[in-house]
PDB file of N, CA and C in Angstrom:
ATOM      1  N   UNK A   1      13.286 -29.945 -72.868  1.00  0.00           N
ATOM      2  CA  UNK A   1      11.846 -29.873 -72.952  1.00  0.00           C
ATOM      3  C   UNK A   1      11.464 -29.405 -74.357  1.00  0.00           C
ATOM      4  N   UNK A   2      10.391 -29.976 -74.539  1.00  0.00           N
ATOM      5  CA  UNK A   2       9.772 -30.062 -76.535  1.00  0.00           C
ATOM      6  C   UNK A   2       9.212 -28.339 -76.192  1.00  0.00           C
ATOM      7  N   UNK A   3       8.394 -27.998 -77.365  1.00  0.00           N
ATOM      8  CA  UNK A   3       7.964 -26.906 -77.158  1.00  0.00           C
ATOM      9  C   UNK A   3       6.563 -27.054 -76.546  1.00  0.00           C
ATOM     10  N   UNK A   4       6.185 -28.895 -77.503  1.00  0.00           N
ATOM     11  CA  UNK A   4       4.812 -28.836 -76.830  1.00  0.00           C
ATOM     12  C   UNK A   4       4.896 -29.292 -75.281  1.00  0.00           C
ATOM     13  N   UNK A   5       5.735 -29.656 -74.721  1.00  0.00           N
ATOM     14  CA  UNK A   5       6.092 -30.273 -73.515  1.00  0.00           C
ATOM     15  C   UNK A   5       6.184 -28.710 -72.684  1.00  0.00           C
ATOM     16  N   UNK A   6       6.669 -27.881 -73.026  1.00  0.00           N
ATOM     17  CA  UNK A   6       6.537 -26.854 -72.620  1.00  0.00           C
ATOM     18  C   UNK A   6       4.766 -25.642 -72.765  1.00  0.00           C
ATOM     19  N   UNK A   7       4.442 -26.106 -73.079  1.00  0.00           N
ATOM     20  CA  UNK A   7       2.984 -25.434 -73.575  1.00  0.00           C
ATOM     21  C   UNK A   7       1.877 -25.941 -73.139  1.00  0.00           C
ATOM     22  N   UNK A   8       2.368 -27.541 -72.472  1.00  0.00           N
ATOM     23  CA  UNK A   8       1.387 -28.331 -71.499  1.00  0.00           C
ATOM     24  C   UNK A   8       1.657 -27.426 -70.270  1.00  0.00           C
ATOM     25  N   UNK A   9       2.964 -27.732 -69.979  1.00  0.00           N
ATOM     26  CA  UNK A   9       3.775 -27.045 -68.439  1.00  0.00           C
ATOM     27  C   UNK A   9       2.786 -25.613 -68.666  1.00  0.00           C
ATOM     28  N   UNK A  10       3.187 -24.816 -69.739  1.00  0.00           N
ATOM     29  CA  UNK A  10       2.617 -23.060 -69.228  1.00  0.00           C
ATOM     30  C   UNK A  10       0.832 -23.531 -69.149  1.00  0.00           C
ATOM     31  N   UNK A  11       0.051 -24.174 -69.862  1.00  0.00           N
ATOM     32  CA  UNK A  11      -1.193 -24.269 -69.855  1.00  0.00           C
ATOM     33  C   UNK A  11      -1.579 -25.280 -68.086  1.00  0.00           C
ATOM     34  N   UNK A  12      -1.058 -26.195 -67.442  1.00  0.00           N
ATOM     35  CA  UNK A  12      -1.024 -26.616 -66.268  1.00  0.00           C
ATOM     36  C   UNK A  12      -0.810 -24.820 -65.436  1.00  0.00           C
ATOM     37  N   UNK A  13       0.126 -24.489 -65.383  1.00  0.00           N
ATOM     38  CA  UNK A  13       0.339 -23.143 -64.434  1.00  0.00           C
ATOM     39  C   UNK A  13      -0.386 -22.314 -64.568  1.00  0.00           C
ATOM     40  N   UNK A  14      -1.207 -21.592 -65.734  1.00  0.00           N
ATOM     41  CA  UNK A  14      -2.182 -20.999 -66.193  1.00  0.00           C
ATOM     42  C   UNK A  14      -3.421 -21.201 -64.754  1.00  0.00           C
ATOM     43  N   UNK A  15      -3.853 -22.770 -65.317  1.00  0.00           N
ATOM     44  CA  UNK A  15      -5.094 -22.990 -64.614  1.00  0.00           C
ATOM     45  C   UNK A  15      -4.404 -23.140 -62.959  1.00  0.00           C
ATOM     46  N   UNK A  16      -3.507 -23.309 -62.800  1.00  0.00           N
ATOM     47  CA  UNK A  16      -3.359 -23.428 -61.270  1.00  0.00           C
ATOM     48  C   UNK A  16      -3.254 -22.024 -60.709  1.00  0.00           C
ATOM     49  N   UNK A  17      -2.992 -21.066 -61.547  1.00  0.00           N
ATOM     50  CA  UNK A  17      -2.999 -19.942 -61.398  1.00  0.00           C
ATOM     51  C   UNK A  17      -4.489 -19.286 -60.896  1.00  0.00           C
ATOM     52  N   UNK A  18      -5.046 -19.367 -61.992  1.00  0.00           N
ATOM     53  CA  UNK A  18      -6.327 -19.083 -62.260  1.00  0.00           C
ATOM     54  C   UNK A  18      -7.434 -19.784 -60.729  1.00  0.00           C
ATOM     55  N   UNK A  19      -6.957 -21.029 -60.813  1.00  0.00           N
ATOM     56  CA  UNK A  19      -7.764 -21.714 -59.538  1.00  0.00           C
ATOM     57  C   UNK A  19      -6.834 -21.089 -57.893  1.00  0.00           C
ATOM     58  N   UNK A  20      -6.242 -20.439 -57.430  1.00  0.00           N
ATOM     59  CA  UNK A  20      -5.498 -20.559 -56.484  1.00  0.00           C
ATOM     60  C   UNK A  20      -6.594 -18.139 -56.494  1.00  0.00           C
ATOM     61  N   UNK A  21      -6.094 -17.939 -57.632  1.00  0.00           N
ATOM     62  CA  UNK A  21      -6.619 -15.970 -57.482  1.00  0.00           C
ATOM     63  C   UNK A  21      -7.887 -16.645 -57.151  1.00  0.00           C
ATOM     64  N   UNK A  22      -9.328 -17.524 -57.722  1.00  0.00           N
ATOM     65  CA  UNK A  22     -10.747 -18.024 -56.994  1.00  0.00           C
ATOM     66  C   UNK A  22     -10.402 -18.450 -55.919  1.00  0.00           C
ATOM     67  N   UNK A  23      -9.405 -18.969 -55.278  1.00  0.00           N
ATOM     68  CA  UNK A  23      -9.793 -19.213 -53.946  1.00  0.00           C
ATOM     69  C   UNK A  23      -9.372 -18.143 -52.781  1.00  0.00           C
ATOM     70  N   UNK A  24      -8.473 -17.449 -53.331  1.00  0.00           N
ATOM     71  CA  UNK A  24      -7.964 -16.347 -52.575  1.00  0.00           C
ATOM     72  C   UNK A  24      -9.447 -15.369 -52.842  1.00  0.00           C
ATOM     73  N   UNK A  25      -9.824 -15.003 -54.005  1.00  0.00           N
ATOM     74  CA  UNK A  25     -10.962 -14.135 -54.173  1.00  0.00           C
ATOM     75  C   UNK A  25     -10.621 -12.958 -54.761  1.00  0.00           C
ATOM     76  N   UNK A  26      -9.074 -13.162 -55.827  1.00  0.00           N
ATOM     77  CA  UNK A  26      -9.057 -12.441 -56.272  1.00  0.00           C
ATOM     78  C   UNK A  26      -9.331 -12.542 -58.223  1.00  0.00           C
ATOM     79  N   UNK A  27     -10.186 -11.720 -58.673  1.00  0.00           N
ATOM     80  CA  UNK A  27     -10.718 -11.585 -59.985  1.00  0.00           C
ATOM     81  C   UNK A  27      -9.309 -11.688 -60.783  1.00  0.00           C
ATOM     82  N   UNK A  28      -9.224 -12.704 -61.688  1.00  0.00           N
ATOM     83  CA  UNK A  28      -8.361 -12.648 -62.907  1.00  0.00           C
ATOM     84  C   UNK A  28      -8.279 -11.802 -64.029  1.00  0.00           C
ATOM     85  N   UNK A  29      -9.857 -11.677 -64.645  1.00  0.00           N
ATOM     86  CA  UNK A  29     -10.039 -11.188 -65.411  1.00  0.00           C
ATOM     87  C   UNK A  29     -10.311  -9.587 -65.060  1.00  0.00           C
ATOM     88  N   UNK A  30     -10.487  -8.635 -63.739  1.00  0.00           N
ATOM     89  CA  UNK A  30     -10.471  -7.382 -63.636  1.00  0.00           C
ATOM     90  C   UNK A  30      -9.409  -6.772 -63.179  1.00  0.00           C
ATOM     91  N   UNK A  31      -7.971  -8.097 -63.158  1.00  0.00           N
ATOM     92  CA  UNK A  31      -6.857  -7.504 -62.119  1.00  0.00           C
ATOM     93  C   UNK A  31      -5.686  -7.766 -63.514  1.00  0.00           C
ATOM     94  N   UNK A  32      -5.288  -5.885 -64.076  1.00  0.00           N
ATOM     95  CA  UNK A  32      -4.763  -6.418 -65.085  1.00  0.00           C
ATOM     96  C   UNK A  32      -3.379  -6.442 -64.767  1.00  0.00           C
ATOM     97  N   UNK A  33      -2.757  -6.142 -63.206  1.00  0.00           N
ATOM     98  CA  UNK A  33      -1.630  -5.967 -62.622  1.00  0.00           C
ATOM     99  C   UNK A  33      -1.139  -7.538 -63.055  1.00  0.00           C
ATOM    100  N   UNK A  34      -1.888  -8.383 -63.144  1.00  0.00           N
ATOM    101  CA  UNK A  34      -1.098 -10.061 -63.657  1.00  0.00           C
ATOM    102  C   UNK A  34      -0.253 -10.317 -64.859  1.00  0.00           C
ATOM    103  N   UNK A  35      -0.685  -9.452 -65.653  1.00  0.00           N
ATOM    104  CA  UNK A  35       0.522  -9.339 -66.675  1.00  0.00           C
ATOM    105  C   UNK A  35       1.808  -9.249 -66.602  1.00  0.00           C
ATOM    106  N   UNK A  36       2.219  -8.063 -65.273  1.00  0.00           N
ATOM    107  CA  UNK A  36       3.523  -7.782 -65.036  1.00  0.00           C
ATOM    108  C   UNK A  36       4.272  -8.548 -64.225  1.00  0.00           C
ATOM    109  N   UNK A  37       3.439  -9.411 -63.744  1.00  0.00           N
ATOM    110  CA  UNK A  37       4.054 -11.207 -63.013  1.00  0.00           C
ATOM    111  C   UNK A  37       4.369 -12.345 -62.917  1.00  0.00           C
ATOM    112  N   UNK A  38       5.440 -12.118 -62.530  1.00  0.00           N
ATOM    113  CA  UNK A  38       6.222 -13.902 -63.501  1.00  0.00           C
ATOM    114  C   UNK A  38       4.751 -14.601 -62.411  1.00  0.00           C
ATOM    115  N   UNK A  39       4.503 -15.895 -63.275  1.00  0.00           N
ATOM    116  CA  UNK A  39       3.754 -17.114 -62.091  1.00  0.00           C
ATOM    117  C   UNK A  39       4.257 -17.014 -61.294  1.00  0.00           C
ATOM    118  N   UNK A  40       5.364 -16.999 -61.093  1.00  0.00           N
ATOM    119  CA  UNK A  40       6.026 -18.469 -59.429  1.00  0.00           C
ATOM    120  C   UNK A  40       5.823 -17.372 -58.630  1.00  0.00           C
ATOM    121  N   UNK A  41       6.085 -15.718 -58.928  1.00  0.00           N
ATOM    122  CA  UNK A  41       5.904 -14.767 -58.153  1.00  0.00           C
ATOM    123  C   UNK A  41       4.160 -14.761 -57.666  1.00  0.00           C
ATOM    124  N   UNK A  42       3.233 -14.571 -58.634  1.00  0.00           N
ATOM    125  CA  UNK A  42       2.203 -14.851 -57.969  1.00  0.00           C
ATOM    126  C   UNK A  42       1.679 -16.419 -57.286  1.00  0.00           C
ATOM    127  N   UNK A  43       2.300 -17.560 -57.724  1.00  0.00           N
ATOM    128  CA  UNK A  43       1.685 -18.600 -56.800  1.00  0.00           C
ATOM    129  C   UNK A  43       2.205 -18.079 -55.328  1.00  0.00           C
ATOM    130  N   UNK A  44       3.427 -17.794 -55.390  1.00  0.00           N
ATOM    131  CA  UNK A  44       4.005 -18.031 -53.960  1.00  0.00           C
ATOM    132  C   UNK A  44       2.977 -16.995 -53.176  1.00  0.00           C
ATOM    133  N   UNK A  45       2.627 -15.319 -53.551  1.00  0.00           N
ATOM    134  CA  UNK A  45       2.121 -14.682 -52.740  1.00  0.00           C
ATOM    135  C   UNK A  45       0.750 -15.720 -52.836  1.00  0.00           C
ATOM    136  N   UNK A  46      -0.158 -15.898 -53.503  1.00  0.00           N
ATOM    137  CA  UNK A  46      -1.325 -16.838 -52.987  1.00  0.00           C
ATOM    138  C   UNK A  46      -1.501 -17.672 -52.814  1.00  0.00           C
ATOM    139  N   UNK A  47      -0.468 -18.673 -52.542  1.00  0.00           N
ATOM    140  CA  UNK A  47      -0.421 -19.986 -51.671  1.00  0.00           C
ATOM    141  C   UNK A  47       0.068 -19.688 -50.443  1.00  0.00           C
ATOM    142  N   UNK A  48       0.493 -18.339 -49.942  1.00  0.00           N
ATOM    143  CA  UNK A  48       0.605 -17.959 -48.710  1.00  0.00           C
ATOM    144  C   UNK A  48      -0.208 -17.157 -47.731  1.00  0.00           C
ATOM    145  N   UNK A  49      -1.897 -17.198 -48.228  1.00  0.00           N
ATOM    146  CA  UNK A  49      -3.079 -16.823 -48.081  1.00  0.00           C
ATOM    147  C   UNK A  49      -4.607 -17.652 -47.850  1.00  0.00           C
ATOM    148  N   UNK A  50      -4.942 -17.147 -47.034  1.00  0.00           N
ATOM    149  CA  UNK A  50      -5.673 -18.028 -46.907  1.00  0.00           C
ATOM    150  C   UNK A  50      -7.381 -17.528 -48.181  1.00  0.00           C
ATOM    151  N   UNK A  51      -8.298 -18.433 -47.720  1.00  0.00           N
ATOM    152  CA  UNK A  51      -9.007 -18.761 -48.609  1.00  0.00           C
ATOM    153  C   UNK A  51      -9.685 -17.069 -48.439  1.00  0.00           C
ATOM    154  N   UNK A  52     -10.225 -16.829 -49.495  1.00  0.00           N
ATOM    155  CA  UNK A  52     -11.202 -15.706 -49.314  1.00  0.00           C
ATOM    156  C   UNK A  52     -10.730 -14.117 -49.141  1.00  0.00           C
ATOM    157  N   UNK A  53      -9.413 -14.316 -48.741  1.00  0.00           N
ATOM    158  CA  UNK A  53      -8.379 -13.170 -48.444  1.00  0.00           C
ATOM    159  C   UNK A  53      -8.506 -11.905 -49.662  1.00  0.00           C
ATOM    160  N   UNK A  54      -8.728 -11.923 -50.607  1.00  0.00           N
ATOM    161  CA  UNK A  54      -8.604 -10.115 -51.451  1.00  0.00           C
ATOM    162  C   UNK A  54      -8.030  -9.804 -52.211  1.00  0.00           C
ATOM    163  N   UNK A  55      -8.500  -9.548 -52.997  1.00  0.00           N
ATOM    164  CA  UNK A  55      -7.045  -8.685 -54.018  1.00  0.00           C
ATOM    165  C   UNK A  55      -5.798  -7.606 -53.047  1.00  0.00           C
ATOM    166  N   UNK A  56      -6.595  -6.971 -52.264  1.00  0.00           N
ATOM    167  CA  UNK A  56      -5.975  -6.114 -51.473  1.00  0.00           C
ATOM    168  C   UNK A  56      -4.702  -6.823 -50.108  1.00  0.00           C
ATOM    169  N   UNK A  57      -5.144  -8.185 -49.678  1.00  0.00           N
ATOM    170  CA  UNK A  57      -4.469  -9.048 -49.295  1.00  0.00           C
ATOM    171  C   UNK A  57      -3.000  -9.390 -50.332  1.00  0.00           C
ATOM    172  N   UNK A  58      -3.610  -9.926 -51.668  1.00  0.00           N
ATOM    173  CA  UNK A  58      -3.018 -10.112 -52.766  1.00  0.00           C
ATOM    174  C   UNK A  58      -1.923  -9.398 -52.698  1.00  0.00           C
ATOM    175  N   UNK A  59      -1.880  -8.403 -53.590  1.00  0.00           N
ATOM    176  CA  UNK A  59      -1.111  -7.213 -53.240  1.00  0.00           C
ATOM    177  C   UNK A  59      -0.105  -6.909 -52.441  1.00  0.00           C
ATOM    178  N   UNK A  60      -0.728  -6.638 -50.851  1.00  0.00           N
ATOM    179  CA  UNK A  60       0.220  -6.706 -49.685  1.00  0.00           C
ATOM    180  C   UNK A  60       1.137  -7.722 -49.743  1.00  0.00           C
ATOM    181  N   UNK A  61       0.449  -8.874 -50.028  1.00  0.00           N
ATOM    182  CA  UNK A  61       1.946 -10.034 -49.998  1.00  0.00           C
ATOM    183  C   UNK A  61       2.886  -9.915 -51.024  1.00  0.00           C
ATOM    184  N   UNK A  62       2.421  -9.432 -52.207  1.00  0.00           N
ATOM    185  CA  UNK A  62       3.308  -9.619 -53.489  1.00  0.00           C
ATOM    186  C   UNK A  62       4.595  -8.411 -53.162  1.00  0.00           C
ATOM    187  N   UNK A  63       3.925  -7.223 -51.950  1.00  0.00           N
ATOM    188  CA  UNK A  63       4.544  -6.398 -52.061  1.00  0.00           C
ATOM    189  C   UNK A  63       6.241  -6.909 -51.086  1.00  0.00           C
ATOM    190  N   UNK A  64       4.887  -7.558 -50.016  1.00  0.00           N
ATOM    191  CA  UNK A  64       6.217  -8.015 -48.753  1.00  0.00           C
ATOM    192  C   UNK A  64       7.214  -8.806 -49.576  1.00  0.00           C
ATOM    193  N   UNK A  65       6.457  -9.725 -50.565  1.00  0.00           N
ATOM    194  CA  UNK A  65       7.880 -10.691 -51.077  1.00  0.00           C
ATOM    195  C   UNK A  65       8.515  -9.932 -52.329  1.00  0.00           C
ATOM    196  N   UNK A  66       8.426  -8.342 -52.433  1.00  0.00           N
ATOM    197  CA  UNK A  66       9.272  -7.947 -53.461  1.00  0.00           C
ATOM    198  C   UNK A  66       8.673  -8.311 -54.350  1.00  0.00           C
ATOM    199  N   UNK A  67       7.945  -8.781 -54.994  1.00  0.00           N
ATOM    200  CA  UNK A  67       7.098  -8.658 -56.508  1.00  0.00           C
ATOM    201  C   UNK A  67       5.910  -8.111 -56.665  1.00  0.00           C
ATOM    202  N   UNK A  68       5.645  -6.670 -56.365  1.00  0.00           N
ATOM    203  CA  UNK A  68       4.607  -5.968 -56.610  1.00  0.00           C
ATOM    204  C   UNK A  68       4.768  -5.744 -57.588  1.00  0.00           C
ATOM    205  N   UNK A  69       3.176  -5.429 -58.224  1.00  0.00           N
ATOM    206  CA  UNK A  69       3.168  -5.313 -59.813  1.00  0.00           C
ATOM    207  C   UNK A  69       3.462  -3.754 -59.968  1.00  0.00           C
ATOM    208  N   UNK A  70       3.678  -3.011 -60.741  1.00  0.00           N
ATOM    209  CA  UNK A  70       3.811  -1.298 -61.027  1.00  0.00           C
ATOM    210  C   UNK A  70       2.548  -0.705 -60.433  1.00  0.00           C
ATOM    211  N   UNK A  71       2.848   0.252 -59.709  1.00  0.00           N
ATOM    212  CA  UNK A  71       1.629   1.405 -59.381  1.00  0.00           C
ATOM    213  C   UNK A  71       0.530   1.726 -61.084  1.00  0.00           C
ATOM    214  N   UNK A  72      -0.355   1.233 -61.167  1.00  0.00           N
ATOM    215  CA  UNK A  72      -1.202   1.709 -62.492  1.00  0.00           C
ATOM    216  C   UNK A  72      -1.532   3.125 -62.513  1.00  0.00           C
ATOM    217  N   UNK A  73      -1.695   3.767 -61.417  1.00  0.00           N
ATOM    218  CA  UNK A  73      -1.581   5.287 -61.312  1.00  0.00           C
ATOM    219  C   UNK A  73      -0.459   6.251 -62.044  1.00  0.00           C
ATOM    220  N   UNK A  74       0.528   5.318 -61.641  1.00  0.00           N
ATOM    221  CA  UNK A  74       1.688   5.922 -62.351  1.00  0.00           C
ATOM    222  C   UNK A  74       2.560   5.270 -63.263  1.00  0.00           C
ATOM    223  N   UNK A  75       1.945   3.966 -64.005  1.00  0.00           N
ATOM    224  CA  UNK A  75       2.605   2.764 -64.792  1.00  0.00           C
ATOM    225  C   UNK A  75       2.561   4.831 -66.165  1.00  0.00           C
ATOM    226  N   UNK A  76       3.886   4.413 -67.207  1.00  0.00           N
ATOM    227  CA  UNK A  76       3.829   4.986 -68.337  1.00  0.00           C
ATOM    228  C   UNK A  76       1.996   5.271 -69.270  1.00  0.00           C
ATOM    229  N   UNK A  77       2.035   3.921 -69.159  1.00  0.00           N
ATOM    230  CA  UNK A  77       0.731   3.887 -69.846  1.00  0.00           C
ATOM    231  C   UNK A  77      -0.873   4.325 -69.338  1.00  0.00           C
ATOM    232  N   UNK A  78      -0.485   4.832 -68.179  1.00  0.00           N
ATOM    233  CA  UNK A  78      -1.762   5.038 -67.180  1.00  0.00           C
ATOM    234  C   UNK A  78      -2.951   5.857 -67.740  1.00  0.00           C
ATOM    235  N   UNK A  79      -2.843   6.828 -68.348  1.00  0.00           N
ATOM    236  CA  UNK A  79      -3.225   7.717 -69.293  1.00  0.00           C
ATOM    237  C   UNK A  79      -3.881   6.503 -70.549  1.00  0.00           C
ATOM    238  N   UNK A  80      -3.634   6.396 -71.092  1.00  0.00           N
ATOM    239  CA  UNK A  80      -3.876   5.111 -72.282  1.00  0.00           C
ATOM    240  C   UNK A  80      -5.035   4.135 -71.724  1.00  0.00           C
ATOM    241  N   UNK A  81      -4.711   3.630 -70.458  1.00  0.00           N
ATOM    242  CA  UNK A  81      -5.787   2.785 -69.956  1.00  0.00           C
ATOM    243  C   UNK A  81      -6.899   3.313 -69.507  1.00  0.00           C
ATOM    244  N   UNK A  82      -6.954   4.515 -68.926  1.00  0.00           N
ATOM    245  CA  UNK A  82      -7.572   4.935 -68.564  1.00  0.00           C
ATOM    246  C   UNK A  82      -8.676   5.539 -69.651  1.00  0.00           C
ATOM    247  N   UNK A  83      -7.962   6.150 -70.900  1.00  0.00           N
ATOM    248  CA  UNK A  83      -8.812   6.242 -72.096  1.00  0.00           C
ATOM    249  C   UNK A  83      -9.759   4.995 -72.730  1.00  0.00           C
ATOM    250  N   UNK A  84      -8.945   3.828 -72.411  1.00  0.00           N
ATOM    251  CA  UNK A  84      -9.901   2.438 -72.675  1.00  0.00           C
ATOM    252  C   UNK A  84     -10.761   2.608 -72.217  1.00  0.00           C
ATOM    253  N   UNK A  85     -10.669   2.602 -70.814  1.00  0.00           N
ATOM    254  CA  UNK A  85     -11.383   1.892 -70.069  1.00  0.00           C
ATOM    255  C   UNK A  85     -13.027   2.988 -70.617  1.00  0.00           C
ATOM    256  N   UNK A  86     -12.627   4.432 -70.150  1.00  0.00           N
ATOM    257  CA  UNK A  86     -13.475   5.341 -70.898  1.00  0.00           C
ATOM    258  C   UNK A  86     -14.243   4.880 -72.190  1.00  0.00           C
ATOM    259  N   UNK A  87     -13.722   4.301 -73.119  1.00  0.00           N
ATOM    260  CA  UNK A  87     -14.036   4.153 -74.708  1.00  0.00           C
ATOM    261  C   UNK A  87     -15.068   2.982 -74.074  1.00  0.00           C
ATOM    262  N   UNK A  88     -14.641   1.788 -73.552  1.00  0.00           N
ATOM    263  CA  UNK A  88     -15.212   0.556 -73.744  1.00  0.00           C
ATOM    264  C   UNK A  88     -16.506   0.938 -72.877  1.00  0.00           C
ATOM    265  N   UNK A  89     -16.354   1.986 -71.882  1.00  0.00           N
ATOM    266  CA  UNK A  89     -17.615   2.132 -70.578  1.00  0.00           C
ATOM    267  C   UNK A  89     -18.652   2.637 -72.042  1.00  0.00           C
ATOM    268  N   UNK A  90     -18.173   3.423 -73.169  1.00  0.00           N
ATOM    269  CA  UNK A  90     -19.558   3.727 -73.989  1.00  0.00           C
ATOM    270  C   UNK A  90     -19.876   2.940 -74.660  1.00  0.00           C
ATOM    271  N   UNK A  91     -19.262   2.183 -75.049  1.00  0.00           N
ATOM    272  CA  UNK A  91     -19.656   1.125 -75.989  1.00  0.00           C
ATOM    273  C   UNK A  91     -20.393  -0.326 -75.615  1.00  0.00           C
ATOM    274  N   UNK A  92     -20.231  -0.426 -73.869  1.00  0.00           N
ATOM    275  CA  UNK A  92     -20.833  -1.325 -73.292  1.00  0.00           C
ATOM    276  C   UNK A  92     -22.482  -1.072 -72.879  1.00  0.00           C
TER     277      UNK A  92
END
């Protein structure tokens, strides 16, 4: 596989990604636990959900199939994000 042949493939999984968390109902852009997840780990938990199901649904499955993302409470960086999130709430 080319690199651009590969960069179609990650940009296809992206949006199937992206379209599968809207139908489950879970937010892409406020759930930053997606970083720490290969795709195939999150398609599989939300193609095994039905429509409308939750982040909190989300979750539970990723947990049953062994790919839960890190506790953010207690990820290293928890402290750090939490200062963001602080900084950006004044600046918004």
């Amino acid at each position: 596989m080319t690199s651009c042949e590969a960069t179609v493939a990650d940009e296809q999984t992206f949006q199937v990604l992206l379209s599968e968390f809207r139908r489950v109902g879970v937010d892409p852009d406020t759930f930053s636990a997606m970083l720490a997840l290969r795709p195939e780990d999150a398609l599989r938990a939300l193609r095994s959900l039905p429509d409308g199901a939750g982040p909190s649904a989300f979750l539970a499955q990723l947990r049953k199939g062994g790919a839960a993302p890190p506790d953010p409470d207690h990820a290293p960086d928890a402290a750090l994000a939490a200062r963001n999130r602080h900084r950006r709430g004044k600046t918004a």
